[in-house]
C-alpha atoms as a PDB file:
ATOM      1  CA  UNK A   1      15.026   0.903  12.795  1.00  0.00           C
ATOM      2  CA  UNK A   2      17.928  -0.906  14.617  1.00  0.00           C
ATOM      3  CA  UNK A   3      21.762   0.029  13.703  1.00  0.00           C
ATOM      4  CA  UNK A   4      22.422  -2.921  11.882  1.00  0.00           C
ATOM      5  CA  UNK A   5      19.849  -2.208   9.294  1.00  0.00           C
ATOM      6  CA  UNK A   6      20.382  -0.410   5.927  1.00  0.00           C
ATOM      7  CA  UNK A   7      20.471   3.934   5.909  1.00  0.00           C
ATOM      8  CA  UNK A   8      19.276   4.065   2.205  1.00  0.00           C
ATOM      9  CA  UNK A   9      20.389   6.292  -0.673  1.00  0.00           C
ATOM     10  CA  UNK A  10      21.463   9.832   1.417  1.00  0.00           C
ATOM     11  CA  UNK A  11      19.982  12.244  -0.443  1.00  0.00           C
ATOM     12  CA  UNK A  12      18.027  10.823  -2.535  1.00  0.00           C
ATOM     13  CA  UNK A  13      14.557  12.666  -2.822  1.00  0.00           C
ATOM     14  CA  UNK A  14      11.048  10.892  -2.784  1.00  0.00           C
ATOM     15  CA  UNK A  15       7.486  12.374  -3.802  1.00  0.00           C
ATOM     16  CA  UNK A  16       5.211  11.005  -1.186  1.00  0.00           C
ATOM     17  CA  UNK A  17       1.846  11.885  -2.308  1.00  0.00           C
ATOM     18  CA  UNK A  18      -1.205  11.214   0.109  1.00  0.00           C
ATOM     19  CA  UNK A  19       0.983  13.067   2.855  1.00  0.00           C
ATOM     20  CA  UNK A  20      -1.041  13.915   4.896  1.00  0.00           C
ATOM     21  CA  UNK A  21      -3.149  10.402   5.377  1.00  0.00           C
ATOM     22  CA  UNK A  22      -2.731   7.920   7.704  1.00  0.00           C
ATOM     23  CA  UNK A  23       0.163   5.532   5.814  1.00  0.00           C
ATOM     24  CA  UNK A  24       1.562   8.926   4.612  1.00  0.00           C
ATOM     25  CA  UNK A  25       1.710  10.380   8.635  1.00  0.00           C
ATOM     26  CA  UNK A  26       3.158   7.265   9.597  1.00  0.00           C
ATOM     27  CA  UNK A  27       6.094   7.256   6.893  1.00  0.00           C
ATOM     28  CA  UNK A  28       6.602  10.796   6.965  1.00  0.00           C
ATOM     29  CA  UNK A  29       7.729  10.154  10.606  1.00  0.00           C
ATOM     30  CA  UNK A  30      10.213   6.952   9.851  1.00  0.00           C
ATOM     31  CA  UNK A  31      11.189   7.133   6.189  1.00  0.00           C
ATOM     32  CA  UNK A  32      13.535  10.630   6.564  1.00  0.00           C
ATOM     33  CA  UNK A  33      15.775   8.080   9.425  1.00  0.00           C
ATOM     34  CA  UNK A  34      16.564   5.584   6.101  1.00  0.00           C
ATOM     35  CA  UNK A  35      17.890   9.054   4.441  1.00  0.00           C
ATOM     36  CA  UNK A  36      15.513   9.971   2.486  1.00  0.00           C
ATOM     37  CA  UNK A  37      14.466  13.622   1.298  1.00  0.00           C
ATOM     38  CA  UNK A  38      10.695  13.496   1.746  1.00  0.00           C
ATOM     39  CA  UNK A  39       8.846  16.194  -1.492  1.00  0.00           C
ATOM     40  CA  UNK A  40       4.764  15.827   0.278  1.00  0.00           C
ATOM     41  CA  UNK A  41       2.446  16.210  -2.067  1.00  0.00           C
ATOM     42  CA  UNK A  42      -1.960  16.008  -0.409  1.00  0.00           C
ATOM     43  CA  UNK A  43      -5.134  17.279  -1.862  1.00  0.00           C
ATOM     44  CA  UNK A  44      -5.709  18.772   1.593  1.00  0.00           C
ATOM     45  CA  UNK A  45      -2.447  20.607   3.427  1.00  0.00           C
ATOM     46  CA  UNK A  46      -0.303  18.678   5.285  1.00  0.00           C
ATOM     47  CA  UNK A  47      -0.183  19.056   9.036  1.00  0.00           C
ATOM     48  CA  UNK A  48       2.477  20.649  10.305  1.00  0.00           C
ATOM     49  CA  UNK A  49       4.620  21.131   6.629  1.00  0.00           C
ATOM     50  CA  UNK A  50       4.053  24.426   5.216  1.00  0.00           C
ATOM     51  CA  UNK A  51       6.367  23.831   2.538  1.00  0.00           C
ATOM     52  CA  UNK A  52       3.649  20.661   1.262  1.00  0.00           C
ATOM     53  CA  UNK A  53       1.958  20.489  -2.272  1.00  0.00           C
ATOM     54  CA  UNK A  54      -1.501  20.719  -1.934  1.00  0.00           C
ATOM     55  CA  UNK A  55      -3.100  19.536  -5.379  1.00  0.00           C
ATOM     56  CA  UNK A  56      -5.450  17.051  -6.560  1.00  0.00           C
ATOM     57  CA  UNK A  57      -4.593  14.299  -9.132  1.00  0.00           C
ATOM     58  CA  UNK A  58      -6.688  15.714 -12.015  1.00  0.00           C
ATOM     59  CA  UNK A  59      -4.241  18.351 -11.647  1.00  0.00           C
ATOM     60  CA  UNK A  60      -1.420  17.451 -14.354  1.00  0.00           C
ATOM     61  CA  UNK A  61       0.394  20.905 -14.523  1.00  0.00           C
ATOM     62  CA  UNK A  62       0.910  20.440 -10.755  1.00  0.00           C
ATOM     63  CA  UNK A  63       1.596  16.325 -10.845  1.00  0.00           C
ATOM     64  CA  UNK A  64       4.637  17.267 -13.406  1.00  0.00           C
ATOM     65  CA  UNK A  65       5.738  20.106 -11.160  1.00  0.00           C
ATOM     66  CA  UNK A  66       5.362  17.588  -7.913  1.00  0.00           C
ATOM     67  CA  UNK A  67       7.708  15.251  -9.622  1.00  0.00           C
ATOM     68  CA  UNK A  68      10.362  17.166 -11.530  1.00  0.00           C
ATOM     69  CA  UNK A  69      13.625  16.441  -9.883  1.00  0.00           C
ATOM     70  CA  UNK A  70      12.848  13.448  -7.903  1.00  0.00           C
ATOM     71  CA  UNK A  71      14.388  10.350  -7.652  1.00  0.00           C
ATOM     72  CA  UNK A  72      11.407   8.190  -7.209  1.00  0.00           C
ATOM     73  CA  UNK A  73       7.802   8.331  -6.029  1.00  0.00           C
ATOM     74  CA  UNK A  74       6.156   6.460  -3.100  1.00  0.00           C
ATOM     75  CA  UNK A  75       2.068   6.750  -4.225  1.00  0.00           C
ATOM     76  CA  UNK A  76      -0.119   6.195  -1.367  1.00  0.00           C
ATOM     77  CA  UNK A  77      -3.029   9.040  -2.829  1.00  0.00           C
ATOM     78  CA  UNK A  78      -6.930   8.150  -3.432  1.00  0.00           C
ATOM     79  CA  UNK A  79      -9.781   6.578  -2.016  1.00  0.00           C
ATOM     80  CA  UNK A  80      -8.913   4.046   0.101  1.00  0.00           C
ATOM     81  CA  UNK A  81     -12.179   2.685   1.127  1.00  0.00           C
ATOM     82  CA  UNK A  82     -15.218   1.669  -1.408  1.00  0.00           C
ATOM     83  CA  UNK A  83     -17.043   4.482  -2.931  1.00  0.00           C
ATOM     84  CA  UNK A  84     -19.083   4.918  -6.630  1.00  0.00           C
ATOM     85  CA  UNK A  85     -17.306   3.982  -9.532  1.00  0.00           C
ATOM     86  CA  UNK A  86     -17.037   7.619 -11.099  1.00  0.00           C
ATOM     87  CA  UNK A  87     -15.456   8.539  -7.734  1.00  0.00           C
ATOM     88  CA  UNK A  88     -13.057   5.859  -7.596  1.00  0.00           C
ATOM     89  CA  UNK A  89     -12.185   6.546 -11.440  1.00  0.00           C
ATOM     90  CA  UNK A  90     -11.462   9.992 -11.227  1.00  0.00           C
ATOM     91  CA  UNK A  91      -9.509   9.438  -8.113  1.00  0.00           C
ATOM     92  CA  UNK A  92      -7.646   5.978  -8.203  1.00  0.00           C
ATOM     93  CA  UNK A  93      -7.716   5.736 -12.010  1.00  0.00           C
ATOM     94  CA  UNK A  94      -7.103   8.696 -13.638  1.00  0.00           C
ATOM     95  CA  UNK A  95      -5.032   9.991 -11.190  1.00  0.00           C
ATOM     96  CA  UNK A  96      -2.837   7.348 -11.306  1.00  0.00           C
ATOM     97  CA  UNK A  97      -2.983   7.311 -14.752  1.00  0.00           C
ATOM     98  CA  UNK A  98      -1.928  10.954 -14.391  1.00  0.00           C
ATOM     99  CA  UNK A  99       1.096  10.518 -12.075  1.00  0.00           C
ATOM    100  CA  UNK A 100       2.433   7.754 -14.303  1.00  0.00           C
ATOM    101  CA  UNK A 101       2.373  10.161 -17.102  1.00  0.00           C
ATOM    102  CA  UNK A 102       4.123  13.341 -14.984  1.00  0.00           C
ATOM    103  CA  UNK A 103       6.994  10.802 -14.151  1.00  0.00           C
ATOM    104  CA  UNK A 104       7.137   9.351 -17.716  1.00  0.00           C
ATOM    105  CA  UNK A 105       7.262  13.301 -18.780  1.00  0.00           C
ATOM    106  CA  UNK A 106      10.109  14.226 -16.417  1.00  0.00           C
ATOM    107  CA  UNK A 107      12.203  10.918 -16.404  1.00  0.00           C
ATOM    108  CA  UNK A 108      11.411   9.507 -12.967  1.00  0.00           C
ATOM    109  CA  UNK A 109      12.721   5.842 -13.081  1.00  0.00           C
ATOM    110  CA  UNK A 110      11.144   4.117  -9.738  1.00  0.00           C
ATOM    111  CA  UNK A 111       7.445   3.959  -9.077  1.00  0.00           C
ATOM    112  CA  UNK A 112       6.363   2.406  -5.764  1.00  0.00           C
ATOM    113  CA  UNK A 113       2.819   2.133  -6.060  1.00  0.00           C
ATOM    114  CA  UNK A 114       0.305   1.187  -3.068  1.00  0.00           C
ATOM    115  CA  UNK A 115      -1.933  -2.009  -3.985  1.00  0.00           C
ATOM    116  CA  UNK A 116      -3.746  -2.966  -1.382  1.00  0.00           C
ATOM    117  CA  UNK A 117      -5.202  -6.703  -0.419  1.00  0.00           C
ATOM    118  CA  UNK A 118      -8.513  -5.651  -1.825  1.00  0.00           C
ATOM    119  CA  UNK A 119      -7.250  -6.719  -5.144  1.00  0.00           C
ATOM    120  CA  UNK A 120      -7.220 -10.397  -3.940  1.00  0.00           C
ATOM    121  CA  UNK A 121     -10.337  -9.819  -1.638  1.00  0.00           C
ATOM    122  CA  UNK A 122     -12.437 -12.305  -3.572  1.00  0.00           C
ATOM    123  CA  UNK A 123     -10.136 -15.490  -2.976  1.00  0.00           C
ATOM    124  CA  UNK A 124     -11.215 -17.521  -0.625  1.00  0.00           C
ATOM    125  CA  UNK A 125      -9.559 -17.187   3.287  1.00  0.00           C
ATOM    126  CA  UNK A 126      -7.739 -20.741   3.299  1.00  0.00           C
ATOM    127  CA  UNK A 127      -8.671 -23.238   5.886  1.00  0.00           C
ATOM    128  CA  UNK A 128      -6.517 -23.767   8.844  1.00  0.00           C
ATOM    129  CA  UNK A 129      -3.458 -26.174   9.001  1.00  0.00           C
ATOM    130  CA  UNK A 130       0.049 -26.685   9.021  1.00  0.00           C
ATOM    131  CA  UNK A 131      -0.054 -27.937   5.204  1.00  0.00           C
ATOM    132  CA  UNK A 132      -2.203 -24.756   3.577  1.00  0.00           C
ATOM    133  CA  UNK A 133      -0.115 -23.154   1.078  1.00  0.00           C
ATOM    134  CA  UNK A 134       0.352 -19.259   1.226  1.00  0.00           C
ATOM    135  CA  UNK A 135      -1.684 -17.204  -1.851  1.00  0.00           C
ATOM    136  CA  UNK A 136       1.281 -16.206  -4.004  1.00  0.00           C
ATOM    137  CA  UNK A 137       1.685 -12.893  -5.713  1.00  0.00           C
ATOM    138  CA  UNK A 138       1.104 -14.452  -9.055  1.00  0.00           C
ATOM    139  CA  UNK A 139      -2.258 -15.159  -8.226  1.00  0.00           C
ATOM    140  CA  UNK A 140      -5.131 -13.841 -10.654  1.00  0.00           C
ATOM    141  CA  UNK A 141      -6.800 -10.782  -9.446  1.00  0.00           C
ATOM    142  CA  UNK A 142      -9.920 -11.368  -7.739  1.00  0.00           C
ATOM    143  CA  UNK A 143     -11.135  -7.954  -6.472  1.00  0.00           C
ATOM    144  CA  UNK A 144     -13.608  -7.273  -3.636  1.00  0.00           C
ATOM    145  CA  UNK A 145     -14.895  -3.609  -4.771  1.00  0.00           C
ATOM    146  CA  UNK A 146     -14.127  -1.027  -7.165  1.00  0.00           C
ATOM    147  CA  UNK A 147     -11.504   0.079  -5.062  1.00  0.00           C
ATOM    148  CA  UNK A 148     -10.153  -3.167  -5.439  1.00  0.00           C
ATOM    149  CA  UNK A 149     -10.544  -3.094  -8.817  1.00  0.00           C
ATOM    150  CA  UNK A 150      -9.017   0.492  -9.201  1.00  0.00           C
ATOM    151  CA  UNK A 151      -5.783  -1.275  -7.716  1.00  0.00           C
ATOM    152  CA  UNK A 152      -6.062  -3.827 -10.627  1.00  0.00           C
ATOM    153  CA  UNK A 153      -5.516  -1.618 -12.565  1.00  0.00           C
ATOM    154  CA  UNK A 154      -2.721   0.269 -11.230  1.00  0.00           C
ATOM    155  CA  UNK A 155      -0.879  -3.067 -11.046  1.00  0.00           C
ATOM    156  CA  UNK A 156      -1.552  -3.198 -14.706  1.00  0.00           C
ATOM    157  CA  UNK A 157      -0.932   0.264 -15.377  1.00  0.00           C
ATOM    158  CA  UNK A 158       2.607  -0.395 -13.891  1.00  0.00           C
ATOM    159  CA  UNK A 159       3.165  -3.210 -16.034  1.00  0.00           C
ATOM    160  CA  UNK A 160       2.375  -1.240 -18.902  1.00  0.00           C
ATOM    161  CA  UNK A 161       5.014   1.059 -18.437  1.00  0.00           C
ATOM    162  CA  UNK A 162       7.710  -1.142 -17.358  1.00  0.00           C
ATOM    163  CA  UNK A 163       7.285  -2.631 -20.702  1.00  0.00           C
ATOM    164  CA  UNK A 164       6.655   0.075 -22.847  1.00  0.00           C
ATOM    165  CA  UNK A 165       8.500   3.051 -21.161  1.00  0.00           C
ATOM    166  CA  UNK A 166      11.163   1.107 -18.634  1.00  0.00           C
ATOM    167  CA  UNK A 167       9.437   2.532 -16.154  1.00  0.00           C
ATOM    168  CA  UNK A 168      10.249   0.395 -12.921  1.00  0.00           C
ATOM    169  CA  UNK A 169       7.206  -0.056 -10.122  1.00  0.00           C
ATOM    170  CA  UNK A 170       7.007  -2.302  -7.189  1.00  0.00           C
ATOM    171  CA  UNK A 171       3.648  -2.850  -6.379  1.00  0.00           C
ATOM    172  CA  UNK A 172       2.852  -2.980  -2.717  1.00  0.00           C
ATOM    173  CA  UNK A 173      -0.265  -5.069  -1.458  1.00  0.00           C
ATOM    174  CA  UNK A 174      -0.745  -3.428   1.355  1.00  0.00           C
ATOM    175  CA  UNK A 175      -2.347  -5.148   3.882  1.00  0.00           C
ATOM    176  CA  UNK A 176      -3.459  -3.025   7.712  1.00  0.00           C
ATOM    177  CA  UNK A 177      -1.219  -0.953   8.035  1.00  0.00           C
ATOM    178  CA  UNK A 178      -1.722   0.559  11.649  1.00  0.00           C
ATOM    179  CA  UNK A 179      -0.013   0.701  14.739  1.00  0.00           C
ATOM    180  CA  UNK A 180      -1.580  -2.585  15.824  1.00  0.00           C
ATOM    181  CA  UNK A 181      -4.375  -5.068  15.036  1.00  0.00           C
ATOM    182  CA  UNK A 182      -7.729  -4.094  15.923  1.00  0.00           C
ATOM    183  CA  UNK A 183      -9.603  -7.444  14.441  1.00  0.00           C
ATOM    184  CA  UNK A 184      -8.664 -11.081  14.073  1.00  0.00           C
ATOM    185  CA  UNK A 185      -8.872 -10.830  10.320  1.00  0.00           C
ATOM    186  CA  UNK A 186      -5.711  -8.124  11.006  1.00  0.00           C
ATOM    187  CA  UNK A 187      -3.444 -10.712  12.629  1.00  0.00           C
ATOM    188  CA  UNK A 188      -2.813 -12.230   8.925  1.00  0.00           C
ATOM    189  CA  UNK A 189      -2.957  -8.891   7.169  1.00  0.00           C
ATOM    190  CA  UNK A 190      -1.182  -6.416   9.783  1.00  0.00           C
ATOM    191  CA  UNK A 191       2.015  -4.608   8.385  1.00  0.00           C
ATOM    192  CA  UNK A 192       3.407  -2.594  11.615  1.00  0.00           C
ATOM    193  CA  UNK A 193       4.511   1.038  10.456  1.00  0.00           C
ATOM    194  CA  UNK A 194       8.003  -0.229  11.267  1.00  0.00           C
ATOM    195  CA  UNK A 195       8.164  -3.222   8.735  1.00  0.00           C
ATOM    196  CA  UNK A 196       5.836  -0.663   6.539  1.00  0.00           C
ATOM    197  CA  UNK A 197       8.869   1.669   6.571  1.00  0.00           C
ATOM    198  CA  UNK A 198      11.379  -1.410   5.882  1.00  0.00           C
ATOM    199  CA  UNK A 199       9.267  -2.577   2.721  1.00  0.00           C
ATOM    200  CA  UNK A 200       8.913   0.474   1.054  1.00  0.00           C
ATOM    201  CA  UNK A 201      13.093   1.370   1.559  1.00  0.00           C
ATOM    202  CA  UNK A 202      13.248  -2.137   0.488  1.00  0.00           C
ATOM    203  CA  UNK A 203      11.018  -1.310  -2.763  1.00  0.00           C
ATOM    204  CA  UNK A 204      12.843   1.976  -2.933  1.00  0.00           C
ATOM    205  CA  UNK A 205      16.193   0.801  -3.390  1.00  0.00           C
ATOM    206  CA  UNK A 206      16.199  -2.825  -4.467  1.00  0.00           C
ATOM    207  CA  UNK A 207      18.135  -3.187  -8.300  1.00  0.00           C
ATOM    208  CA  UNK A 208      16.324  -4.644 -11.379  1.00  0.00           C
ATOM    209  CA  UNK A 209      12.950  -4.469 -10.150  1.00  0.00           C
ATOM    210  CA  UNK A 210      10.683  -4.163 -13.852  1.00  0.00           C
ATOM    211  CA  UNK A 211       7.410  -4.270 -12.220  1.00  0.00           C
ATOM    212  CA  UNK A 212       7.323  -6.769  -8.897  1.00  0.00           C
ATOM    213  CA  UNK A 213       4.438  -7.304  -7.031  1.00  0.00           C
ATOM    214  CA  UNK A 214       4.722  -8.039  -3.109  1.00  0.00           C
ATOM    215  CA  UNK A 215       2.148  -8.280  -0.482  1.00  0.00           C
ATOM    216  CA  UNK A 216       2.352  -5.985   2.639  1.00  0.00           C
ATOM    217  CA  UNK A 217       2.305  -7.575   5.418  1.00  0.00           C
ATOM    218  CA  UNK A 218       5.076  -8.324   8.922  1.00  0.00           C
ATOM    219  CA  UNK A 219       6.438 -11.835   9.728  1.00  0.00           C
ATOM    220  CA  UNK A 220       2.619 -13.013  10.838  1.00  0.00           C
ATOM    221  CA  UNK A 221       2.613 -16.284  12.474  1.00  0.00           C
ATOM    222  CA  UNK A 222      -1.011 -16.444  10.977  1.00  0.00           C
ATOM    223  CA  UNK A 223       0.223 -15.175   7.695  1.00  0.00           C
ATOM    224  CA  UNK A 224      -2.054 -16.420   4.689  1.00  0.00           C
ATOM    225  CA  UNK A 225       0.455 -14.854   1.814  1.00  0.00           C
ATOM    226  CA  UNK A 226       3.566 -15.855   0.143  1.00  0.00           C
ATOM    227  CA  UNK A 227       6.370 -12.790   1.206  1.00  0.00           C
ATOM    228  CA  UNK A 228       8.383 -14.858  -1.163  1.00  0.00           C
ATOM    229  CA  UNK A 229       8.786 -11.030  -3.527  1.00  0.00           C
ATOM    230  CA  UNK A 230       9.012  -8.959  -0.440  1.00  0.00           C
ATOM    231  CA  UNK A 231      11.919 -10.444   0.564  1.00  0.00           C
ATOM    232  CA  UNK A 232      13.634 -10.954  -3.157  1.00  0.00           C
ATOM    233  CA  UNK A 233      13.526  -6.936  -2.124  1.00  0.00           C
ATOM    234  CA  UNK A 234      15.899  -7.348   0.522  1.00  0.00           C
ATOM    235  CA  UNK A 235      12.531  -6.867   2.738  1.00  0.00           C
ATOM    236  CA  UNK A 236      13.185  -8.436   6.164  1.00  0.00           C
ATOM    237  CA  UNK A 237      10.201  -7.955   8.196  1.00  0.00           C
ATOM    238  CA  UNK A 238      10.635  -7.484  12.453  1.00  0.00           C
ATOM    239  CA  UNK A 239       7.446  -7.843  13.698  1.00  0.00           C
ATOM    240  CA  UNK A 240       4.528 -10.614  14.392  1.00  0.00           C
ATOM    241  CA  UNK A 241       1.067  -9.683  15.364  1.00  0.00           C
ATOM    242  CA  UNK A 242       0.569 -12.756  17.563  1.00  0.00           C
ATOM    243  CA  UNK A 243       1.544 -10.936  20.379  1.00  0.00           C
ATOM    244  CA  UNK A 244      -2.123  -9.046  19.859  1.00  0.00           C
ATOM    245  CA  UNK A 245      -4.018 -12.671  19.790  1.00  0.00           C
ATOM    246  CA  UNK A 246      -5.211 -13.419  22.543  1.00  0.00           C
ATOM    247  CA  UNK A 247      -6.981 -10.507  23.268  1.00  0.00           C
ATOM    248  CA  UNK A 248      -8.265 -10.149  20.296  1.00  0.00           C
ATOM    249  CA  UNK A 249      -9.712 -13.662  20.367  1.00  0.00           C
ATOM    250  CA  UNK A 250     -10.926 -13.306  23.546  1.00  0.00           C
ATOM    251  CA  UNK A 251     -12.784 -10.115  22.212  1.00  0.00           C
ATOM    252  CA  UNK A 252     -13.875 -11.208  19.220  1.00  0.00           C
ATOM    253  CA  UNK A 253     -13.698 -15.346  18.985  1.00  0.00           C
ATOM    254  CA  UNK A 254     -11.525 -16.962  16.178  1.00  0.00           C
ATOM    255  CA  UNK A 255     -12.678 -16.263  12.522  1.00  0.00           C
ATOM    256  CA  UNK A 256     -15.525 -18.423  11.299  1.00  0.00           C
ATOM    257  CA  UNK A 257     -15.134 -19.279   7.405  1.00  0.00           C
ATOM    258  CA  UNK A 258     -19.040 -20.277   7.797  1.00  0.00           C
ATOM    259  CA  UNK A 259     -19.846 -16.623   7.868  1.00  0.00           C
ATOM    260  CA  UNK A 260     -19.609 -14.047   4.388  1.00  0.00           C
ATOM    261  CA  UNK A 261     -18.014 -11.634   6.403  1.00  0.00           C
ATOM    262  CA  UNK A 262     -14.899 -13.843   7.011  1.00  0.00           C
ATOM    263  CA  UNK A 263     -14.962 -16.375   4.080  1.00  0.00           C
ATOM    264  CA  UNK A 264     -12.769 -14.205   2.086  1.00  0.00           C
ATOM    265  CA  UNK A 265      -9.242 -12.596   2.112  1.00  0.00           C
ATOM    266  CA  UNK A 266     -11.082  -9.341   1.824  1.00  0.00           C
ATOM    267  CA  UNK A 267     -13.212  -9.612   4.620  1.00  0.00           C
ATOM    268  CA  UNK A 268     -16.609  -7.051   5.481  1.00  0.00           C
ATOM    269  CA  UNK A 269     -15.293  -5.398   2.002  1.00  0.00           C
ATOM    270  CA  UNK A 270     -16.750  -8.683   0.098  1.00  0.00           C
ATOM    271  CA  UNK A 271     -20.194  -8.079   1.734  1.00  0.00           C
ATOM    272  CA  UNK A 272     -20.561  -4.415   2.808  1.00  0.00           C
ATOM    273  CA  UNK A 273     -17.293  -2.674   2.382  1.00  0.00           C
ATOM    274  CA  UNK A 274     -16.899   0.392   3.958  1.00  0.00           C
ATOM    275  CA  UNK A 275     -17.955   3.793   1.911  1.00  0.00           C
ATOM    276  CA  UNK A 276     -15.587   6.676   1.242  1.00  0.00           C
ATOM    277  CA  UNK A 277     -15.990   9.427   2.755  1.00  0.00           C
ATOM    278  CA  UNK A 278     -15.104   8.777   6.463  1.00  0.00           C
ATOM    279  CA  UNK A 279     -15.143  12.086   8.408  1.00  0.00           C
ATOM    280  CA  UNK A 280     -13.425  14.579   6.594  1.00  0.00           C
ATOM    281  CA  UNK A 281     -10.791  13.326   4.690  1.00  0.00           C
ATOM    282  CA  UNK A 282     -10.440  13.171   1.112  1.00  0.00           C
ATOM    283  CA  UNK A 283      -9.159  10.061   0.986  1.00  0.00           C
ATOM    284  CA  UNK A 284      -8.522   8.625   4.022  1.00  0.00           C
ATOM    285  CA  UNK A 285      -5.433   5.786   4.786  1.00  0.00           C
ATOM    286  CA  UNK A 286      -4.634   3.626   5.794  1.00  0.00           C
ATOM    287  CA  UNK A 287      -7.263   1.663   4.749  1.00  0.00           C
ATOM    288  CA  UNK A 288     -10.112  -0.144   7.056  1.00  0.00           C
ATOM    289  CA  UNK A 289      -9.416  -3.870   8.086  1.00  0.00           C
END
């Protein structure tokens, strides 16, 4: 974060729930510099912060608890990979479902909720040139798995209770969210933790939201989504991934629409996503390219 940029709402406190996965790691490091009081919240205890939440979703006592006092919430928990559909109910569903209701129950006014590409895997990955126009966030859902799906519905969830409850939620896209690009797919998608950590203060802080979906991703030079939203936020995004190109081209050769694996916007995850669990981890983030 440079000088010139915002400092945020001083004080203000934030649940960040998936703590202790990889998205959560990365903004539990930058998020506290744009002022922010950070409340963790992880199925599994966070490295390194006694003082965490450990509880599960299903857990509604403890959501209610987890919430009470905050300002907003910054929801990053679940599966973040493909797994059955009972799994990805229970967690991604319900427990969303769940969390909605804690911060209906205790007042909590600002929901930023983490979508993820998947929920526009299906559409196809537009053909190169100068005159292809960017997928906008208006765009009907096409979803690559039931993960994708799951964040269908939290999208719609969100709507819900912006109109029902005046509950506001900006709905984050998120695209790969790592330190840097590991695939050529990733040089469209890739949201640097940096710019990750400017969109969600944007989300965080921006007036009049209702809900607003945005797509996740830095200032991409091979950018296949409209950031139009993002930046309605008051999101100004730093970094480009092109600087990773040509070594990941040499590596891997430029994507071929021809092939299954790369005719889509979500990638492997239309033809043989990646199952949950991976290692250890619960639920593991930030998601796989």
């Amino acid at each position: 974060m440079s000088a010139a940029e915002p400092t945020g709402r001083t004080g203000s406190t934030v649940l960040l729930t998936g703590a202790a996965g990889g998205v959560g790691t990365l903004m539990r490091e930058l998020l506290p510099a744009y002022g922010y009081t950070l409340r963790l919240l992880d199925v599994v205890p966070v490295p390194g912060a006694p003082e965490a939440i450990t509880a599960d979703l299903g857990d509604r006592d403890a959501l209610r608890e987890a919430v009470r006092g905050t300002d907003a919430i910054l929801h990053l928990a679940g599966i973040s990979l493909e797994s059955s559909f009972e799994k990805i109910l229970r967690a991604n569903i319900e427990g969303t479902y769940n969390l909605y209701e804690a911060a209906r129950e205790e007042g909590v006014r600002r929901v930023v909720f983490a979508s993820s590409n998947h929920a526009m895997g299906y559409h196809p990955w537009p053909a190169a040139g100068a005159d292809t126009p960017l997928l906008p966030a208006d765009a009907p859902h096409r979803p690559d798995t039931f993960y994708g799906l799951s964040k269908c519905f939290g999208e719609d969830l969100a709507q819900l209770y912006w109109d029902k409850h005046g509950m506001e939620t900006v709905s984050v896209r998120i695209g790969s969210l790592f330190p840097e690009p590991n695939s050529v797919r990733m040089l469209s998608m890739w949201l640097s933790p940096e710019d990750g950590a400017r969109l969600f203060h944007a989300a965080l802080t921006a007036r009049e939201v209702g809900h607003t979906v945005v797509y996740g991703s830095s200032a991409n030079t091979r950018l296949v989504w409209d950031l139009a939203t993002a930046r309605g936020l008051g999101y100004a995004p730093q970094d480009d991934s092109e600087k990773f190109a040509e070594k990941l081209i040499a590596e891997q050769g430029e994507l071929d629409l021809a092939n299954p694996d790369q005719a889509h916007l979500g990638g492997h995850f239309v033809t043989s996503p990646p199952q949950w669990p991976v290692g250890h981890r619960p639920h593991p983030t930030p998601e796989a390219d």
